[in-house]
PDB file of N, CA and C in Angstrom:
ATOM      1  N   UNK A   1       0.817  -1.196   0.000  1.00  0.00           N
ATOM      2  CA  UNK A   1       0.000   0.000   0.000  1.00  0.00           C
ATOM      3  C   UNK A   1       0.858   1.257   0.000  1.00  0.00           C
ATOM      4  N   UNK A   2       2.208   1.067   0.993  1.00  0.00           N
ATOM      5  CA  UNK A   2       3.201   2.519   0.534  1.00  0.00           C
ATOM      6  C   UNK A   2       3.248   2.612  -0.690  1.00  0.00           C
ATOM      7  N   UNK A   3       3.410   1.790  -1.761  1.00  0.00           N
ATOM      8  CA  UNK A   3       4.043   2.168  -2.699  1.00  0.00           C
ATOM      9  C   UNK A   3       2.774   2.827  -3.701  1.00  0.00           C
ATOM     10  N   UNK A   4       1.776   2.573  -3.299  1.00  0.00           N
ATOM     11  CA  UNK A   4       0.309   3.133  -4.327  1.00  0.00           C
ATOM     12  C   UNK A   4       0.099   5.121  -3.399  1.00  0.00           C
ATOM     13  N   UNK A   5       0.895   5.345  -2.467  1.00  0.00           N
ATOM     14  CA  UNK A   5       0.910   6.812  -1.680  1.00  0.00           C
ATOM     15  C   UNK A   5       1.111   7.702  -2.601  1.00  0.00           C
ATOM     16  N   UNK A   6       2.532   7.471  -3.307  1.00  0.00           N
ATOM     17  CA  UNK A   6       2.818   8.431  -4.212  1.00  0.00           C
ATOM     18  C   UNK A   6       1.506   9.149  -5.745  1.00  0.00           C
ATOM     19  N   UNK A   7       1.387   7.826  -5.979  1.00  0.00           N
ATOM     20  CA  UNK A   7       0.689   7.721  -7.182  1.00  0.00           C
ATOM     21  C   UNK A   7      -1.081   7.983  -6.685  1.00  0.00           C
ATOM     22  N   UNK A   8      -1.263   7.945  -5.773  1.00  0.00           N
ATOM     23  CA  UNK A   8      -2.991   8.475  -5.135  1.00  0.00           C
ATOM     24  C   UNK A   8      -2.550  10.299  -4.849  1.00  0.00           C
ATOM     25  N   UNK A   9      -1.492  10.419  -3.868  1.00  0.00           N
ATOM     26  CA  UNK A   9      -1.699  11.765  -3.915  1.00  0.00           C
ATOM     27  C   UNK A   9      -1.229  12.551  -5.468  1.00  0.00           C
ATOM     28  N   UNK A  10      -1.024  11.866  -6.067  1.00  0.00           N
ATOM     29  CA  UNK A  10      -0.979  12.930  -7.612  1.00  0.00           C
ATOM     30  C   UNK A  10      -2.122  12.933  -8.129  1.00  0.00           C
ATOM     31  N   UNK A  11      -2.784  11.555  -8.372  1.00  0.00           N
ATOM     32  CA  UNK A  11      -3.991  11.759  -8.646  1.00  0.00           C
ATOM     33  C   UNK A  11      -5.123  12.582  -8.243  1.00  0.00           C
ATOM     34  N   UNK A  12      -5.248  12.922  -6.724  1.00  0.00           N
ATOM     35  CA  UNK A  12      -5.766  13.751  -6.113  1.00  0.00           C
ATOM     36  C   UNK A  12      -5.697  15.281  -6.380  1.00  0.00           C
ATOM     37  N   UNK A  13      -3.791  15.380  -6.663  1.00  0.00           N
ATOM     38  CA  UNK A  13      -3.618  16.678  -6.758  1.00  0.00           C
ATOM     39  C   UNK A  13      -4.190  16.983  -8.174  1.00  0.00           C
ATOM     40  N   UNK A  14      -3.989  15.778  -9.250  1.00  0.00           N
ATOM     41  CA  UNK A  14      -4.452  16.490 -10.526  1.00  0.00           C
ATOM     42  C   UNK A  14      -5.929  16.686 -10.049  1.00  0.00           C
ATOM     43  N   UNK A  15      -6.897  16.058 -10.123  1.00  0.00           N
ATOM     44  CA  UNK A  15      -8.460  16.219 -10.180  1.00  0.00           C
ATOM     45  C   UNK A  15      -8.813  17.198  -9.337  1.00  0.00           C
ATOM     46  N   UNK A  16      -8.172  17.942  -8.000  1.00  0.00           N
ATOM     47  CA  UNK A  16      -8.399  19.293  -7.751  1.00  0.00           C
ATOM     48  C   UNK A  16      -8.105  20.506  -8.322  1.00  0.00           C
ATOM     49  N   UNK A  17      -7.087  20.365  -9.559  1.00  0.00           N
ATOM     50  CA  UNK A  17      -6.819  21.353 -10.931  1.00  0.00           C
ATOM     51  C   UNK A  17      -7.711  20.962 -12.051  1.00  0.00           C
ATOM     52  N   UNK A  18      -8.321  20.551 -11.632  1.00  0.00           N
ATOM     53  CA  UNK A  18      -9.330  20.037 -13.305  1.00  0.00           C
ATOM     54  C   UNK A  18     -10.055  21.252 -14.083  1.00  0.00           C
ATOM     55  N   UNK A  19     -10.181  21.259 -14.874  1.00  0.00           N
ATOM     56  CA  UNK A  19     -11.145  22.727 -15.301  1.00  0.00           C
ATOM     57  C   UNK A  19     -12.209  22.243 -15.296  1.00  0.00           C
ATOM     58  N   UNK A  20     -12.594  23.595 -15.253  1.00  0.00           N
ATOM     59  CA  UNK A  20     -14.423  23.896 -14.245  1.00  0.00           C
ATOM     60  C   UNK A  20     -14.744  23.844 -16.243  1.00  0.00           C
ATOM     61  N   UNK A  21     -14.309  23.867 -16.770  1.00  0.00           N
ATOM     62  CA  UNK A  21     -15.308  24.362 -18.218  1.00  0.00           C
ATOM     63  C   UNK A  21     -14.121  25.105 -19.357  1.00  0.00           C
ATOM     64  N   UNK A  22     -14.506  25.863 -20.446  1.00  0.00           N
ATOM     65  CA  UNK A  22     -13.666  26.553 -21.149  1.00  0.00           C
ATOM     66  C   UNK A  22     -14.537  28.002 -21.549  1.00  0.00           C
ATOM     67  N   UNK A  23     -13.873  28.434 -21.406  1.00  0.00           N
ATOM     68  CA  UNK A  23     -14.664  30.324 -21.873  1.00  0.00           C
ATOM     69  C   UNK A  23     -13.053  31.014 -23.050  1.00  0.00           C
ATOM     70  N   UNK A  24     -14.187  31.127 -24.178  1.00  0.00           N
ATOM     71  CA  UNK A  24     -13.601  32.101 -25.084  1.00  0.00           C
ATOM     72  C   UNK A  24     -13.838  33.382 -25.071  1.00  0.00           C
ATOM     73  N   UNK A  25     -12.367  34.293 -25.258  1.00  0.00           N
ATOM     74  CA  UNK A  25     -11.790  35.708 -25.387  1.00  0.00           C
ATOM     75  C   UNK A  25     -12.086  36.303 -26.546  1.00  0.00           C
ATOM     76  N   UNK A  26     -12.644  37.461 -26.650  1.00  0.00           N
ATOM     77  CA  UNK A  26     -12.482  38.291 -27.872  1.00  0.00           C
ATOM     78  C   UNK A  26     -12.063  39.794 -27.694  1.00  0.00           C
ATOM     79  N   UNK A  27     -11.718  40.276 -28.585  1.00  0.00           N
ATOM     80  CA  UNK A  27     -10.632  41.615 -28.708  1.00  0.00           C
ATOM     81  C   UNK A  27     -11.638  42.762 -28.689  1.00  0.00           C
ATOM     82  N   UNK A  28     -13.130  42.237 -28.880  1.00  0.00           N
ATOM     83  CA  UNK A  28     -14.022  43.807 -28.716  1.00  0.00           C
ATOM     84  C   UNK A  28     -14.910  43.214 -27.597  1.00  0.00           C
ATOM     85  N   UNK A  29     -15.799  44.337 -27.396  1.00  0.00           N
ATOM     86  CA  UNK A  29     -16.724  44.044 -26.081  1.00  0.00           C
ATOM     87  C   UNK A  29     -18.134  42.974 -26.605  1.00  0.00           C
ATOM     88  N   UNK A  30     -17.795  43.072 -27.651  1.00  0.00           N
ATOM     89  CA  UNK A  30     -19.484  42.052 -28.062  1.00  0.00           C
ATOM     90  C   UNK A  30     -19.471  40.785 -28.419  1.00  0.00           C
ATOM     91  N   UNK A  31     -18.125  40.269 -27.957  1.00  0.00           N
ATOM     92  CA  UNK A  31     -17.765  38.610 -28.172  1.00  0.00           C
ATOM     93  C   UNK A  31     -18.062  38.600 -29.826  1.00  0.00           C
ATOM     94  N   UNK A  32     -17.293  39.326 -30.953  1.00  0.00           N
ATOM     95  CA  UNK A  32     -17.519  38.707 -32.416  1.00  0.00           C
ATOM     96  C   UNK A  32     -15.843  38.605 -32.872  1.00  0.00           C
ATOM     97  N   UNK A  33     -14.908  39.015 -31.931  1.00  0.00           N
ATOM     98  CA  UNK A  33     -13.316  38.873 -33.016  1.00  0.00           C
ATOM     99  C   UNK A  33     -12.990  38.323 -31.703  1.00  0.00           C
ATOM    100  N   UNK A  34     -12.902  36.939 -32.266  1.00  0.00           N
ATOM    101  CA  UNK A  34     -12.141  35.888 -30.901  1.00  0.00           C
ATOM    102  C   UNK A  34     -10.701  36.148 -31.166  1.00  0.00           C
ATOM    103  N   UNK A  35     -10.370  35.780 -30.245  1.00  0.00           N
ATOM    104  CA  UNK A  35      -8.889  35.770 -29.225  1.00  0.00           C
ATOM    105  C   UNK A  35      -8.294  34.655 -29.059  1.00  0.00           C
ATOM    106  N   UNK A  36      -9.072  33.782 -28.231  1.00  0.00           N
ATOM    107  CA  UNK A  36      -8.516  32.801 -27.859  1.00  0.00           C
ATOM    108  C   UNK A  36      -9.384  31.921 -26.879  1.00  0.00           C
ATOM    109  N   UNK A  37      -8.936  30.836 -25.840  1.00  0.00           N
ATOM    110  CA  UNK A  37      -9.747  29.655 -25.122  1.00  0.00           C
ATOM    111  C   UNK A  37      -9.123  29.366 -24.064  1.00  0.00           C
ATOM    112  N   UNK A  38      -9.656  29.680 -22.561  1.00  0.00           N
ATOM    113  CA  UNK A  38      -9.240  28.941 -21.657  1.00  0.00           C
ATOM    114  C   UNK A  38      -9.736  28.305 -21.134  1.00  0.00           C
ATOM    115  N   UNK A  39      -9.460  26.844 -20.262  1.00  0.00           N
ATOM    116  CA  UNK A  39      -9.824  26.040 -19.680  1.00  0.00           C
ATOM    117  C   UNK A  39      -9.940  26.348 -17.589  1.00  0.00           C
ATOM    118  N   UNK A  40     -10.572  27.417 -17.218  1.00  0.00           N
ATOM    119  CA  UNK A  40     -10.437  27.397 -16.048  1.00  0.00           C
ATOM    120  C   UNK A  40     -10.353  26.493 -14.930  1.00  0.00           C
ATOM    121  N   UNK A  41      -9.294  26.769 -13.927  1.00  0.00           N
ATOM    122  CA  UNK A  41      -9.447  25.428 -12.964  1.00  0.00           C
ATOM    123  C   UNK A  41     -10.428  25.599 -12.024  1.00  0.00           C
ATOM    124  N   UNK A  42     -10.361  24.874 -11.243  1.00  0.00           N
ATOM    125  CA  UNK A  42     -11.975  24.468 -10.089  1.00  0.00           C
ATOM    126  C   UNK A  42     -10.996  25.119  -8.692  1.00  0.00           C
ATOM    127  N   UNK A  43     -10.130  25.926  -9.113  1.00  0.00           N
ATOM    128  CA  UNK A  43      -9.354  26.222  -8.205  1.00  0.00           C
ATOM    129  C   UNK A  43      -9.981  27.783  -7.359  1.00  0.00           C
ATOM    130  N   UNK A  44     -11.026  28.563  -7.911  1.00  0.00           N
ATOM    131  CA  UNK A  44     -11.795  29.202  -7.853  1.00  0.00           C
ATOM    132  C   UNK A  44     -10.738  30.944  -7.906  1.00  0.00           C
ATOM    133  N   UNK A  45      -9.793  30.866  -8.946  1.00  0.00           N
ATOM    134  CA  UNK A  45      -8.720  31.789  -9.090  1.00  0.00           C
ATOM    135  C   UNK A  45      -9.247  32.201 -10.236  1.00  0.00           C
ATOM    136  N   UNK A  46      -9.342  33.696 -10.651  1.00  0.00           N
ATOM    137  CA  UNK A  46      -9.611  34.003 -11.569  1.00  0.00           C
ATOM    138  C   UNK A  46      -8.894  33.816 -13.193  1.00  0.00           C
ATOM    139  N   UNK A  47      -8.920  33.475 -14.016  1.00  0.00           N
ATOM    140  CA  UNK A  47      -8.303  33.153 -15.485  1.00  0.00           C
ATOM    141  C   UNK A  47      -8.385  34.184 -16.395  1.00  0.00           C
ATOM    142  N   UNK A  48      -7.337  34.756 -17.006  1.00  0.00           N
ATOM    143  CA  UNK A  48      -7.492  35.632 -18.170  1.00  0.00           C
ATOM    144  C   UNK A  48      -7.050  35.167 -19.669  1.00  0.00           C
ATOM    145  N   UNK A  49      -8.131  35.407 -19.904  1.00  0.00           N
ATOM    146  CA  UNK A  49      -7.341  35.059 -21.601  1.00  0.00           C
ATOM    147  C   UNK A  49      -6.327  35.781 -22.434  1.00  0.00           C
ATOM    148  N   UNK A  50      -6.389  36.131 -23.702  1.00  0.00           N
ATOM    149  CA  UNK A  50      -4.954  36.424 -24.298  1.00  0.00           C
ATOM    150  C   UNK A  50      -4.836  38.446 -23.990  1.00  0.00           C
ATOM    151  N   UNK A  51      -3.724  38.600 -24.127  1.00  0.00           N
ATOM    152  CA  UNK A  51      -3.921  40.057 -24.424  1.00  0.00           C
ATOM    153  C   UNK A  51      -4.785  40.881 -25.004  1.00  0.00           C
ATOM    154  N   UNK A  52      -5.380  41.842 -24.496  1.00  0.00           N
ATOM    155  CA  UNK A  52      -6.185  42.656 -25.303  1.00  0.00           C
ATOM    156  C   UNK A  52      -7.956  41.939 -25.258  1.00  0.00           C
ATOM    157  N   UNK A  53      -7.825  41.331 -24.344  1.00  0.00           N
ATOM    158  CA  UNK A  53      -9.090  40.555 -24.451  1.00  0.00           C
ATOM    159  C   UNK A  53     -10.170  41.614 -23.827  1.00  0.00           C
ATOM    160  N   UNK A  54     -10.834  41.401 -24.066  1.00  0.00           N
ATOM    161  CA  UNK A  54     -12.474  42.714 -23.498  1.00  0.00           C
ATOM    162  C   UNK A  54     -13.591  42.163 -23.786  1.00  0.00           C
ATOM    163  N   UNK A  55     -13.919  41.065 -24.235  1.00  0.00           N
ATOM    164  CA  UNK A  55     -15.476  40.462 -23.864  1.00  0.00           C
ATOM    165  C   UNK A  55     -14.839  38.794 -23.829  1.00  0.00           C
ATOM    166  N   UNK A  56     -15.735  38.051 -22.618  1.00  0.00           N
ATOM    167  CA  UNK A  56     -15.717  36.358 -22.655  1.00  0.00           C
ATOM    168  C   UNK A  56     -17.004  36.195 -22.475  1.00  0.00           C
ATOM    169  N   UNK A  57     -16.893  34.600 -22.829  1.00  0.00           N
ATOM    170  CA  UNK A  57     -17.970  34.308 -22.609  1.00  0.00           C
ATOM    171  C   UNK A  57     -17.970  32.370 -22.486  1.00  0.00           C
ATOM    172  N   UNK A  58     -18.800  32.022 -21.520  1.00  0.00           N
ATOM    173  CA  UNK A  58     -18.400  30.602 -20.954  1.00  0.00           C
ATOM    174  C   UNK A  58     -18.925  29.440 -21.837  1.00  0.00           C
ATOM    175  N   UNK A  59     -18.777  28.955 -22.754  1.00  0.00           N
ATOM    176  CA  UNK A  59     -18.833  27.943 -23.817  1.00  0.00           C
ATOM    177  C   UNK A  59     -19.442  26.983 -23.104  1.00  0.00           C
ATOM    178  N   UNK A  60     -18.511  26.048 -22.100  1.00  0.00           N
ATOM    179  CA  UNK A  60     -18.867  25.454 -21.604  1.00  0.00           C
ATOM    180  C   UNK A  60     -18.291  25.708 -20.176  1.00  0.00           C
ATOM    181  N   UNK A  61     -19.023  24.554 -19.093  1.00  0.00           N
ATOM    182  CA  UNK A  61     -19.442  24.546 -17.878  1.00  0.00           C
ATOM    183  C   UNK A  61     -19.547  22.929 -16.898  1.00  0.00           C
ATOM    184  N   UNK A  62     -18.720  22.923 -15.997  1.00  0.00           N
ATOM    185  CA  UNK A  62     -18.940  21.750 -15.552  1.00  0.00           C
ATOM    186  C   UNK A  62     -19.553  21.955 -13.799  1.00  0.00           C
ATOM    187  N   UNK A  63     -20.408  21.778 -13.993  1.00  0.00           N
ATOM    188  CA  UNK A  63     -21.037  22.702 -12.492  1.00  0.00           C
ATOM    189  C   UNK A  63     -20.742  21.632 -11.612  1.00  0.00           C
ATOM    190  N   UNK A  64     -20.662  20.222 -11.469  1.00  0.00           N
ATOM    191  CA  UNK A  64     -20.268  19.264 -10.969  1.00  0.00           C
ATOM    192  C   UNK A  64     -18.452  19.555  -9.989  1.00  0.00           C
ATOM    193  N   UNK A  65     -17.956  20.607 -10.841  1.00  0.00           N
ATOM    194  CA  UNK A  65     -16.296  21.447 -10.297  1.00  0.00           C
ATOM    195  C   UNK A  65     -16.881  22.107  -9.254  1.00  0.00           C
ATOM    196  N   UNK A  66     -17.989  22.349  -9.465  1.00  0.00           N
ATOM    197  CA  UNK A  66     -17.939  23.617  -8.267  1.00  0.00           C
ATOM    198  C   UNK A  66     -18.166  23.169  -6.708  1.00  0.00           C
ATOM    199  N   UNK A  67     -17.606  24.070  -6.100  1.00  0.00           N
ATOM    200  CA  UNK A  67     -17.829  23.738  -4.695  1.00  0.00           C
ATOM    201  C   UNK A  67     -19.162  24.000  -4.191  1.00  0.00           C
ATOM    202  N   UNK A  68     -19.838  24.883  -4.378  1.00  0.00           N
ATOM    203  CA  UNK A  68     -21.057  25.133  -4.747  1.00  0.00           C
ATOM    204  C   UNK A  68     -21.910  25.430  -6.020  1.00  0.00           C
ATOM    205  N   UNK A  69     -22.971  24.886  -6.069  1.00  0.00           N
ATOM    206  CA  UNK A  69     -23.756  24.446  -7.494  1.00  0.00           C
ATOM    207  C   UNK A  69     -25.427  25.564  -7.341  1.00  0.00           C
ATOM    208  N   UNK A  70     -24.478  26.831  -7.037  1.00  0.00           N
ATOM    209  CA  UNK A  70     -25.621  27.862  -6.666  1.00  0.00           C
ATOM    210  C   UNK A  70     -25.882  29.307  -7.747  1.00  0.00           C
ATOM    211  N   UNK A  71     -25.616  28.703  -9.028  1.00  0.00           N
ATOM    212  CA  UNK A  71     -25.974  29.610 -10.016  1.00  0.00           C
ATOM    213  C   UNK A  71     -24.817  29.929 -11.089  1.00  0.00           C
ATOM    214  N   UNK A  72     -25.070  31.456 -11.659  1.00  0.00           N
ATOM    215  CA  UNK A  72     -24.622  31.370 -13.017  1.00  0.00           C
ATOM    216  C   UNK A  72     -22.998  31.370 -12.731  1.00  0.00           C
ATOM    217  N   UNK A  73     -22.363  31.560 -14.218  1.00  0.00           N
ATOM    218  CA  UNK A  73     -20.871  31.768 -14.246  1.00  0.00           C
ATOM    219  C   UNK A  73     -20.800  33.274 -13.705  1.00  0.00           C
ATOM    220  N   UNK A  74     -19.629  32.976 -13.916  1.00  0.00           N
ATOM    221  CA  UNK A  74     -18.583  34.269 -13.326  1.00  0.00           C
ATOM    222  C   UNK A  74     -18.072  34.980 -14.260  1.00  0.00           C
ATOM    223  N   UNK A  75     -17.766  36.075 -14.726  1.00  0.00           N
ATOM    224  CA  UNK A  75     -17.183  36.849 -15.643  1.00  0.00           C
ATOM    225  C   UNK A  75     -16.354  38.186 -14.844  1.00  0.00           C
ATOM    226  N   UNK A  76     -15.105  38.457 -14.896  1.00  0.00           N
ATOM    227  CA  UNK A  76     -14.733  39.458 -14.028  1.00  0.00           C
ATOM    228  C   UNK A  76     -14.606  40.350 -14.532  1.00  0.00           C
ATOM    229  N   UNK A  77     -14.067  41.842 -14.341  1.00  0.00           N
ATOM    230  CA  UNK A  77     -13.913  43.356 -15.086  1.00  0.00           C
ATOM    231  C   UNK A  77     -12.319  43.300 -14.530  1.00  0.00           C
ATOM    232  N   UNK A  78     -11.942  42.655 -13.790  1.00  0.00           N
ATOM    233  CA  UNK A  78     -10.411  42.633 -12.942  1.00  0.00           C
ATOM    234  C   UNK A  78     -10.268  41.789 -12.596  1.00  0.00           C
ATOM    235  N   UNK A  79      -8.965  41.980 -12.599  1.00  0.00           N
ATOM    236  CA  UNK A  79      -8.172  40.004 -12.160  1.00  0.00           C
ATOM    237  C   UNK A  79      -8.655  39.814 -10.713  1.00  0.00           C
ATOM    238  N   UNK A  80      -8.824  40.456  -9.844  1.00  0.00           N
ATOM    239  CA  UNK A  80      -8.992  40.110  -8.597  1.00  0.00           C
ATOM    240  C   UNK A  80     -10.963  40.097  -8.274  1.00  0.00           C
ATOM    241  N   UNK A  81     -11.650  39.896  -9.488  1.00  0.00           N
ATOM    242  CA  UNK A  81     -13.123  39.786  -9.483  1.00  0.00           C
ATOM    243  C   UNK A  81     -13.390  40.904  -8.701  1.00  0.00           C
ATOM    244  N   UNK A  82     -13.035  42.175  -8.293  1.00  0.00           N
ATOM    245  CA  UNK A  82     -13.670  42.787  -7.343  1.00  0.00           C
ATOM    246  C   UNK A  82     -15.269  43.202  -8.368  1.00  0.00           C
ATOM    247  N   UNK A  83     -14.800  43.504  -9.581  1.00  0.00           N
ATOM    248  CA  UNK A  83     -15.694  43.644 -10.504  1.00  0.00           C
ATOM    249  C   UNK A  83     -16.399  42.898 -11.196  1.00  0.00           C
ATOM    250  N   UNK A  84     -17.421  41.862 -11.137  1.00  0.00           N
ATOM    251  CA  UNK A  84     -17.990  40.554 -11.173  1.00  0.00           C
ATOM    252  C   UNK A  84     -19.172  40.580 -11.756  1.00  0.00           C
ATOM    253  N   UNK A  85     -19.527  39.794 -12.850  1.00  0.00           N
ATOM    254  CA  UNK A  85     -20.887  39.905 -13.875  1.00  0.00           C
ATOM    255  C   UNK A  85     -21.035  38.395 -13.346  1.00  0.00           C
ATOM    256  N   UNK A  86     -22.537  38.287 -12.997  1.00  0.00           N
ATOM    257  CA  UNK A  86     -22.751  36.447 -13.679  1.00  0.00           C
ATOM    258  C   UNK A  86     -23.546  36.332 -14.494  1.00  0.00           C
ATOM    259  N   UNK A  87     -23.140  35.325 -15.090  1.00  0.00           N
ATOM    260  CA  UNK A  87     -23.373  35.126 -16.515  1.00  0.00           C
ATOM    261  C   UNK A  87     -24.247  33.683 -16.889  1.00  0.00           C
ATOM    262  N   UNK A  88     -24.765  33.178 -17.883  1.00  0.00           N
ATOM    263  CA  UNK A  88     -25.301  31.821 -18.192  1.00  0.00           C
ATOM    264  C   UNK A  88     -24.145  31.145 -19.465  1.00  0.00           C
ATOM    265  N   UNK A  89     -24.036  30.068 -19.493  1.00  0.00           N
ATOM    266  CA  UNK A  89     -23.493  29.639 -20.501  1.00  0.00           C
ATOM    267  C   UNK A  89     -24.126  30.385 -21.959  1.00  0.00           C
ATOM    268  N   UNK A  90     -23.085  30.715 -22.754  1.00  0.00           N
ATOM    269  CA  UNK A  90     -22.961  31.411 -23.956  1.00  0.00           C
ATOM    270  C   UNK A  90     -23.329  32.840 -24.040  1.00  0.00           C
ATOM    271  N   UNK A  91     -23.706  33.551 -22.926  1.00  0.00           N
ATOM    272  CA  UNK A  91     -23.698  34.802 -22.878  1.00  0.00           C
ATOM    273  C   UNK A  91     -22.563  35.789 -22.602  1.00  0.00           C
ATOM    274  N   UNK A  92     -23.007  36.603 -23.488  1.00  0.00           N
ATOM    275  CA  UNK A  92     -21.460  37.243 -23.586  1.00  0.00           C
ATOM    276  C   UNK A  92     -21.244  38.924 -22.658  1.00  0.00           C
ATOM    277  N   UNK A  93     -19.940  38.890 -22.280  1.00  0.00           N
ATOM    278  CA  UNK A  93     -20.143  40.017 -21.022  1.00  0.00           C
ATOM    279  C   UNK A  93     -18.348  40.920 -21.879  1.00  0.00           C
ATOM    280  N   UNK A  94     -18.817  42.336 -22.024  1.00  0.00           N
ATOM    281  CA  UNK A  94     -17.844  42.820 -22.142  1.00  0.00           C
ATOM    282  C   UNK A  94     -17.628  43.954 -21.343  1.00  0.00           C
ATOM    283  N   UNK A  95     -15.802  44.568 -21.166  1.00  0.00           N
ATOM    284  CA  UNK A  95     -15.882  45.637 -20.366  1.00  0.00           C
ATOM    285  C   UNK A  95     -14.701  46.634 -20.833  1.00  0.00           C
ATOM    286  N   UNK A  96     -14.381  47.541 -20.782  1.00  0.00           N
ATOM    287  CA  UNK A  96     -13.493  48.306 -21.046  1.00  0.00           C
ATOM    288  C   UNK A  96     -11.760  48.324 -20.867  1.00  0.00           C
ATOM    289  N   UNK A  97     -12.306  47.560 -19.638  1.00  0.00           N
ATOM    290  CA  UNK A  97     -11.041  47.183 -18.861  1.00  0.00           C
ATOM    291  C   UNK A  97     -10.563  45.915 -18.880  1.00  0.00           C
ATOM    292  N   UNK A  98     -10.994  45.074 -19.873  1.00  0.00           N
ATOM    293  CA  UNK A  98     -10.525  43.373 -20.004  1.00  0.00           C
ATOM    294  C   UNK A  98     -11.564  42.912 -19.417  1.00  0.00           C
ATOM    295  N   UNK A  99     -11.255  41.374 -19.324  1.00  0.00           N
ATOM    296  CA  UNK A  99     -12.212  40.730 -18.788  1.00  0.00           C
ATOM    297  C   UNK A  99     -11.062  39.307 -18.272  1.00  0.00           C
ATOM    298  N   UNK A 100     -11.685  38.420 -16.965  1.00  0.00           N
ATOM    299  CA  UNK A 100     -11.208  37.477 -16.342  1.00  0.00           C
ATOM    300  C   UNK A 100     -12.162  36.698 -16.440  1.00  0.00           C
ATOM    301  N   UNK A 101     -12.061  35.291 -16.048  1.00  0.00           N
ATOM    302  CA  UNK A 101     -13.169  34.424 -15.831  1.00  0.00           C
ATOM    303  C   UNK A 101     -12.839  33.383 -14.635  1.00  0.00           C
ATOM    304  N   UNK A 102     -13.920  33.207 -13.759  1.00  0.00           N
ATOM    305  CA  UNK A 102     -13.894  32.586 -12.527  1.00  0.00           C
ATOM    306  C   UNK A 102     -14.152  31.498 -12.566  1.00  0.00           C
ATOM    307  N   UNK A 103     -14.137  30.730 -11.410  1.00  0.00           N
ATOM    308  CA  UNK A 103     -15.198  29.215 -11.082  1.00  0.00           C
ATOM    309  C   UNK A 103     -15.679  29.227  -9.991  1.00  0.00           C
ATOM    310  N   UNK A 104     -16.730  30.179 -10.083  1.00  0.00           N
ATOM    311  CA  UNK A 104     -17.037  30.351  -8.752  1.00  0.00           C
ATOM    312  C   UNK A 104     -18.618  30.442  -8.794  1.00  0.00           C
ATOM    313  N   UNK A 105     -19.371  29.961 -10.159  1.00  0.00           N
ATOM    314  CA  UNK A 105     -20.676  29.401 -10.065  1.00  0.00           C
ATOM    315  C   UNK A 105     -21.580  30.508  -9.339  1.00  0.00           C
ATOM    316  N   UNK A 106     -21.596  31.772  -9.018  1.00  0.00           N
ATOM    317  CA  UNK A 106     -21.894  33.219  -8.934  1.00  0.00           C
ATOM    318  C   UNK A 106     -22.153  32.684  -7.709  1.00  0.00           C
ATOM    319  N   UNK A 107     -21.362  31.855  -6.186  1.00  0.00           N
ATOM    320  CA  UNK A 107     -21.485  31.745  -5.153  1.00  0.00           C
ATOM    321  C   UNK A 107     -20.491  33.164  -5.207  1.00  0.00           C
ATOM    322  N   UNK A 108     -21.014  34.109  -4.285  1.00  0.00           N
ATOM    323  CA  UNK A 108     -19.847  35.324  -3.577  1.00  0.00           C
ATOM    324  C   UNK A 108     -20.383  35.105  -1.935  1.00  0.00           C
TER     325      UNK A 108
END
């Protein structure tokens, strides 16, 4: 059983980094000139996509990641969410100031 220790706590550590879902970046505020795709973790840290990004929007969604399963996505205005939209899958949120994306299932 020592020797299965190593190989359980990695496993553990991966599936607590798992992504919550993927949300695509675009370069204007109305989600139409994509950017790019991230896979957020369930780590409940905010994610930014590529440079210059100013509207996301959450593609997909694994609400099963969340620590709580108490409503919409998360969309931030700042890396540190002080500025926070929630959102539904495929709705699109833009802001002046970039945009982040959470996993935090609009529990605040």
């Amino acid at each position: 059983m020592h020797f299965l220790t190593p190989f359980l706590a990695a496993a553990v550590s991966l599936l607590s980094t798992a992504s919550a879902g993927q949300a695509n970046f675009f370069s204007d505020t109305n989600c139409r000139h994509y950017l790019g795709t991230t896979y957020p973790s369930s780590l409940d840290l905010p994610s930014g996509g590529p440079a210059g990004s100013f509207s996301a929007m959450w593609i997909e969604g694994d609400q099963t990641e969340c620590r709580d399963t108490c409503g919409p996505y998360v969309i931030c205005g700042d890396p540190n969410c002080a500025a926070h939209y929630l959102t539904a899958l495929g709705s699109c949120v833009g802001t002046a100031t970039g945009v982040w994306v959470a996993n935090r299932c609009g529990c605040w």
